[in-house]
Protein backbone atom coordinates (compact mmCIF):
# COMPACT_ATOMS: atom_id res chain seq x y z
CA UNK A 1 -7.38 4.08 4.86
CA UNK A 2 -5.40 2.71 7.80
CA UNK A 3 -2.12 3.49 9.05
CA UNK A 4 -0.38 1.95 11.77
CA UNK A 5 3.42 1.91 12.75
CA UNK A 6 5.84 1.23 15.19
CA UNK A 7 9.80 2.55 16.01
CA UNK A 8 12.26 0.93 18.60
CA UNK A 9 16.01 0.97 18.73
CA UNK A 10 17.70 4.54 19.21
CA UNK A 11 18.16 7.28 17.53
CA UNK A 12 21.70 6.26 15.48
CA UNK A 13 19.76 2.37 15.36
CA UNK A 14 16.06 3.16 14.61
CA UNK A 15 13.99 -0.17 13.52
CA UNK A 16 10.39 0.92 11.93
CA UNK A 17 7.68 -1.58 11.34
CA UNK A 18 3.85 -0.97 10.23
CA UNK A 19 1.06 -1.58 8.30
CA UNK A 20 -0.50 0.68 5.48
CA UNK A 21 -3.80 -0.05 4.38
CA UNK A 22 -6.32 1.16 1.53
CA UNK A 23 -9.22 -0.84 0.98
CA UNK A 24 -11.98 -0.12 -1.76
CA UNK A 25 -10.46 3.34 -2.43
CA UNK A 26 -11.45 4.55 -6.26
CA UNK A 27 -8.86 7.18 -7.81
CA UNK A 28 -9.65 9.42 -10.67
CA UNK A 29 -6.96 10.70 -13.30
CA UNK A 30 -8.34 13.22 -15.57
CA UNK A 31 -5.43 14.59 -16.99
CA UNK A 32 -5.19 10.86 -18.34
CA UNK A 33 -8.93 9.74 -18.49
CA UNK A 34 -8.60 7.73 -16.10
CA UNK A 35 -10.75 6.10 -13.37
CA UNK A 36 -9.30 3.43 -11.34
CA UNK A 37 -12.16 1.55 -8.80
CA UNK A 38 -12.13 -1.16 -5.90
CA UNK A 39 -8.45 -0.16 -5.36
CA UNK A 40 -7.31 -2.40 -2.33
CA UNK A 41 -3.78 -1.93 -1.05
CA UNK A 42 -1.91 -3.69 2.05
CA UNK A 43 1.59 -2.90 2.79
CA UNK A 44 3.35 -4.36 5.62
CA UNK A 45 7.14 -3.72 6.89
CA UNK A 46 8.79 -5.10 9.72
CA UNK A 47 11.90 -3.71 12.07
CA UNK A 48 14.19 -6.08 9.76
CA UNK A 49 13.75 -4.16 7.14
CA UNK A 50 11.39 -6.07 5.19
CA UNK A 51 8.52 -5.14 3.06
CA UNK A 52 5.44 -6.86 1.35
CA UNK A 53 2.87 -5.09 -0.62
CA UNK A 54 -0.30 -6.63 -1.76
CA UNK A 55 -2.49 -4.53 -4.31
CA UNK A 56 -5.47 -4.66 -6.75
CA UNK A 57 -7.25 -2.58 -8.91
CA UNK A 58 -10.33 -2.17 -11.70
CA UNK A 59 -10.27 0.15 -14.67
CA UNK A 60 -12.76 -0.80 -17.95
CA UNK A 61 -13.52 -3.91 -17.12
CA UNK A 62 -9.67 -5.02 -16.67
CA UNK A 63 -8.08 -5.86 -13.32
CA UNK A 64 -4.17 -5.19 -11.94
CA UNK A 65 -2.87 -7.12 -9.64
CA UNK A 66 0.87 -6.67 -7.92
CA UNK A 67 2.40 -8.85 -5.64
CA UNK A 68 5.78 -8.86 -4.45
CA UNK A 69 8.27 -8.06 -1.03
């Protein structure tokens, strides 16, 4: 996991940009029976306010995928 960020402007005008990152991560839900593996997520904003998010995941033999900004 990987976490970088960045903040300019001024207090009352505060721009935020960064990068959050999660690659081959495996998370277990028991309460649900759950195992989710080769979990990759990459989320990016920049200091316009703009956001993309790239993520995948494996549970059983089926595979997620989610795409979007």
């Amino acid at each position: 996991m990987e976490l970088s960020s960045k903040a300019d402007g001024t207090l009352g005008d505060a721009r935020l940009a960064g990068t959050f990152d999660v690659h081959n991560a495996t998370l277990r839900l028991p309460r649900l029976g759950v195992t989710l593996d080769q979990v990759n997520l990459d989320a990016r904003g920049d200091e316009a306010g703009g956001v993309s998010l790239n993520a995948s995941m494996r549970s059983h033999g089926g595979t997620l995928a989610i795409s979007g900004s």
